[in-house]
PDB file of N, CA and C in Angstrom:
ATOM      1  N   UNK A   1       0.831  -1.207   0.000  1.00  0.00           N
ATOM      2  CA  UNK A   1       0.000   0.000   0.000  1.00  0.00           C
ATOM      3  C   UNK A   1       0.867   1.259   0.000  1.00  0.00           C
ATOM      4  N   UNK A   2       2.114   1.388   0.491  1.00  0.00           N
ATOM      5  CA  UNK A   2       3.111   2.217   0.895  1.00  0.00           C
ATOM      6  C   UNK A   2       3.276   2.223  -0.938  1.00  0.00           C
ATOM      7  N   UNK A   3       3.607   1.905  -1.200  1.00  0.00           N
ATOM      8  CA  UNK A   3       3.837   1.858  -2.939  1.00  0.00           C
ATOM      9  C   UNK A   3       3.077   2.519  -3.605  1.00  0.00           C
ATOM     10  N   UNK A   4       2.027   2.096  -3.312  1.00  0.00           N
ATOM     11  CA  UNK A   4       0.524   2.971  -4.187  1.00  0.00           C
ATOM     12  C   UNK A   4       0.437   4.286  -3.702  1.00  0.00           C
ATOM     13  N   UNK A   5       0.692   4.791  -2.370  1.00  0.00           N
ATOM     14  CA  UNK A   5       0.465   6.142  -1.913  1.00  0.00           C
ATOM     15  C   UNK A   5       1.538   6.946  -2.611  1.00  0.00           C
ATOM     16  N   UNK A   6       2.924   6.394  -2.608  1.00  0.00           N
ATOM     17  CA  UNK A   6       4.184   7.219  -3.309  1.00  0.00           C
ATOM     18  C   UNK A   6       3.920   7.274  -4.930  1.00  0.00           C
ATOM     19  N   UNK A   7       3.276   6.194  -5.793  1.00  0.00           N
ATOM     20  CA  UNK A   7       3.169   6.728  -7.103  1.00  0.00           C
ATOM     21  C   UNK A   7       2.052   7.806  -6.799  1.00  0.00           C
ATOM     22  N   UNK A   8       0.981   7.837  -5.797  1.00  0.00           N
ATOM     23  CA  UNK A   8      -0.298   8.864  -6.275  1.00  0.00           C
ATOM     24  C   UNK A   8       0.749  10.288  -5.295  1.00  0.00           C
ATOM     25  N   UNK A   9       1.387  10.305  -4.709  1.00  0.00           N
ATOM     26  CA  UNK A   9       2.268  11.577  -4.446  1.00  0.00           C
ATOM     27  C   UNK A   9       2.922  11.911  -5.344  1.00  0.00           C
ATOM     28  N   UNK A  10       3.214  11.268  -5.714  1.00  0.00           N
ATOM     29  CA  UNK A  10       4.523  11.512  -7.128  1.00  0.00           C
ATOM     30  C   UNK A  10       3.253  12.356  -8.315  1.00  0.00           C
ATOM     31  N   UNK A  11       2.684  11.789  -8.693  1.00  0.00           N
ATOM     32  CA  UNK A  11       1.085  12.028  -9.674  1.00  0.00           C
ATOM     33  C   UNK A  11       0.708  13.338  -9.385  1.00  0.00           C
ATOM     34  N   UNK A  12       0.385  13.807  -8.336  1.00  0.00           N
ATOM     35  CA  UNK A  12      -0.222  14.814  -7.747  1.00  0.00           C
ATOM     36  C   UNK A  12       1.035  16.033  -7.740  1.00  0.00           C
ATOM     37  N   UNK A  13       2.642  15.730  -7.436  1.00  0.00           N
ATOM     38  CA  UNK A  13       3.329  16.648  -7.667  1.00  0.00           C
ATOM     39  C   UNK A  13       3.308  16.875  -9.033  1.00  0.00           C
ATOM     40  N   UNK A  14       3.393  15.970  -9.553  1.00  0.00           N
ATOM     41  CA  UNK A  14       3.360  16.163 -11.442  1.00  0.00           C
ATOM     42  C   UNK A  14       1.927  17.188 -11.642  1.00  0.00           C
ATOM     43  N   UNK A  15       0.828  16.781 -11.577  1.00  0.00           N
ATOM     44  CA  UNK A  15      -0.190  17.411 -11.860  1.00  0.00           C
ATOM     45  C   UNK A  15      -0.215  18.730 -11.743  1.00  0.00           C
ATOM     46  N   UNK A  16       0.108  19.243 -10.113  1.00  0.00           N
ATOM     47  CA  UNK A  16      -0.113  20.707  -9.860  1.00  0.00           C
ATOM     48  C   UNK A  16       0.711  21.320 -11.123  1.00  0.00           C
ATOM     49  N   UNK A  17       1.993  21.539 -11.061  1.00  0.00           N
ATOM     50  CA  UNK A  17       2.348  22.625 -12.333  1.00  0.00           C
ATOM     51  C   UNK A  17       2.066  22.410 -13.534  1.00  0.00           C
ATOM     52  N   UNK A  18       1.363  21.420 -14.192  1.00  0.00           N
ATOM     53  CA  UNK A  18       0.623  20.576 -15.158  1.00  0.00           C
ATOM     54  C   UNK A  18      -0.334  21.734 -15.324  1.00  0.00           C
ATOM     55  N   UNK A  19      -0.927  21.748 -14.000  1.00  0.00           N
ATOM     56  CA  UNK A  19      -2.309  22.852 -13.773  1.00  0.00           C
ATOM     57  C   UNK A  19      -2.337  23.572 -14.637  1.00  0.00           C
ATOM     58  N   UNK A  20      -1.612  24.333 -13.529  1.00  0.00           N
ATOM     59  CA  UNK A  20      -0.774  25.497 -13.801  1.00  0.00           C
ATOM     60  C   UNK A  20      -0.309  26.382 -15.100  1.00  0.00           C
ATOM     61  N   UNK A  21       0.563  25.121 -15.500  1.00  0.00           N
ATOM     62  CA  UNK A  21       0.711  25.679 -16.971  1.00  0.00           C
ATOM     63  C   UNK A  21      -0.584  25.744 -18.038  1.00  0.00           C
ATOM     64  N   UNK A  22      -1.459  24.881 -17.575  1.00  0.00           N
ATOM     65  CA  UNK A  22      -2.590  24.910 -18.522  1.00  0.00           C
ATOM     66  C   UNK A  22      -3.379  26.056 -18.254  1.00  0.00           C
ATOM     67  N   UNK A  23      -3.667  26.438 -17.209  1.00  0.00           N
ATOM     68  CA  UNK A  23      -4.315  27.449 -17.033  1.00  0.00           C
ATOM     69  C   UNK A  23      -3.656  28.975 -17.677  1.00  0.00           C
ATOM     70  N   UNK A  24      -2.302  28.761 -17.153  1.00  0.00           N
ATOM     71  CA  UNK A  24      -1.745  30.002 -17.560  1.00  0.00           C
ATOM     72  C   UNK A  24      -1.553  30.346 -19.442  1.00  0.00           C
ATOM     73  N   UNK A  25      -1.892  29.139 -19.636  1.00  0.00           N
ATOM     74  CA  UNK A  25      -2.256  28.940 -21.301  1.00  0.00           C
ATOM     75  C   UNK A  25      -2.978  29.657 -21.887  1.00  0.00           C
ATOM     76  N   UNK A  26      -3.874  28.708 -21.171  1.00  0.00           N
ATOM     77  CA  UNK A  26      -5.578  29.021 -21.395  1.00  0.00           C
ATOM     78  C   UNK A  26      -5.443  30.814 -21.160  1.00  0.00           C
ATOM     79  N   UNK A  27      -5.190  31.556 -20.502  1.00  0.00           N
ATOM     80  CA  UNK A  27      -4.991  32.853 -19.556  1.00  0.00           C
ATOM     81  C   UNK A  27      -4.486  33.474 -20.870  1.00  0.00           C
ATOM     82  N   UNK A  28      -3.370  33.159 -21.273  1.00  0.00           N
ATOM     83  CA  UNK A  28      -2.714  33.574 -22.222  1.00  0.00           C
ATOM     84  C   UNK A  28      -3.119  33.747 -23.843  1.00  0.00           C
ATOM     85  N   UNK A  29      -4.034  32.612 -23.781  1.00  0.00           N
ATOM     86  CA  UNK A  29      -4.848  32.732 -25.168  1.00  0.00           C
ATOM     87  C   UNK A  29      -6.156  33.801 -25.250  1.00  0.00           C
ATOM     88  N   UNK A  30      -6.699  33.574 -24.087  1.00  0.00           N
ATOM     89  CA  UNK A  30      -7.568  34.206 -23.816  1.00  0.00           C
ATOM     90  C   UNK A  30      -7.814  35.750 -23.601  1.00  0.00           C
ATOM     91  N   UNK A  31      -6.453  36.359 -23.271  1.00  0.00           N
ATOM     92  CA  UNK A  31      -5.959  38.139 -23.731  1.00  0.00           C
ATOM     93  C   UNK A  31      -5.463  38.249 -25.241  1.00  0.00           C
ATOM     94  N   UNK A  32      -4.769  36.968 -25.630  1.00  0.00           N
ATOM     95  CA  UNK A  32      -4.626  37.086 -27.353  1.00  0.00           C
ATOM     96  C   UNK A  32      -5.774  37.450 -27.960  1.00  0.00           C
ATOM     97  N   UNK A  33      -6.851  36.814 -27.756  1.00  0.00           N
ATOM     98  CA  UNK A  33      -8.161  36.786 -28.154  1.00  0.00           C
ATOM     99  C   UNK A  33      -8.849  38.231 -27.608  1.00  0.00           C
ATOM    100  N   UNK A  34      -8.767  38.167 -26.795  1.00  0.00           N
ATOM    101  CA  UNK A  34      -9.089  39.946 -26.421  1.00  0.00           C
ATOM    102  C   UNK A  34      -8.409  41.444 -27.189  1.00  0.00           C
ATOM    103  N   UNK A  35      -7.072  40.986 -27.519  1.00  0.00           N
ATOM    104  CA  UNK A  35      -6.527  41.807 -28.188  1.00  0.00           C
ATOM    105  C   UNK A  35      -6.470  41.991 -29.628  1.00  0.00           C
ATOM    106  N   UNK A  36      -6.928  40.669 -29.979  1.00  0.00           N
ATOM    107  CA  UNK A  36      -7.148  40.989 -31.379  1.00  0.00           C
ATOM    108  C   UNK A  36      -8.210  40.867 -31.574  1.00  0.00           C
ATOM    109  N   UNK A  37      -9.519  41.031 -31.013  1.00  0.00           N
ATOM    110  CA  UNK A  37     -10.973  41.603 -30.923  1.00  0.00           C
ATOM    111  C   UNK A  37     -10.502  42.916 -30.767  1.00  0.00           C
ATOM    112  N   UNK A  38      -9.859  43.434 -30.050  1.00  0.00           N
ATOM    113  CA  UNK A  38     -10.218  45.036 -29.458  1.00  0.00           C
ATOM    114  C   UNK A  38      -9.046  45.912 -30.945  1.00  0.00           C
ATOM    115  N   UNK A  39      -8.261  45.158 -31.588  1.00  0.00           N
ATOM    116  CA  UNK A  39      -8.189  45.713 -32.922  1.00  0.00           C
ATOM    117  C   UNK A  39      -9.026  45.406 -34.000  1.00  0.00           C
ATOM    118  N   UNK A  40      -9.746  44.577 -34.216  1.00  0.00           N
ATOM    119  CA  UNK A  40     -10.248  44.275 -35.085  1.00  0.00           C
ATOM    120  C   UNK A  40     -11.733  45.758 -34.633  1.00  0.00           C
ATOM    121  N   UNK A  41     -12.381  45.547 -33.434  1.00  0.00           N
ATOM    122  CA  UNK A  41     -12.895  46.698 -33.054  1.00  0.00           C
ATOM    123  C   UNK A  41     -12.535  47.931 -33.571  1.00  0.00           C
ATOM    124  N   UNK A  42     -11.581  48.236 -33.162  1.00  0.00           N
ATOM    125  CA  UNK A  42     -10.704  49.451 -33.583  1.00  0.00           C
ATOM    126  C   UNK A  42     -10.390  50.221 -35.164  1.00  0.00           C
ATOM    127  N   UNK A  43     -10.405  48.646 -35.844  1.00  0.00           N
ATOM    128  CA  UNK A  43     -10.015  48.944 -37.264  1.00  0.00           C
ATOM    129  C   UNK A  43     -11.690  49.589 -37.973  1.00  0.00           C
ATOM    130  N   UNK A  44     -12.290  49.054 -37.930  1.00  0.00           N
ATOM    131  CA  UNK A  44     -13.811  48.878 -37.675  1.00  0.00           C
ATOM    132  C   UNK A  44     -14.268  50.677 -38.120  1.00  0.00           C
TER     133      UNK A  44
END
């Protein structure tokens, strides 16, 4: 059982900055997308 708890610790350290980076992705696409709405607005 000691075995199974250290791969799902190990899993869970992997995951968090996994998160992380996805979110900050997602975050990142998501002002791309804002910014080239608010020129396309602009050009308009």
């Amino acid at each position: 059982m000691a075995n199974a708890s250290n791969e799902w610790r190990t899993l869970v350290r992997c995951q968090k900055p996994l998160e992380m980076h996805l979110q900050r992705r997602k975050w990142a696409e998501l002002e791309d997308f804002q910014c080239s709405s608010q020129e396309n607005a602009s050009e308009n």
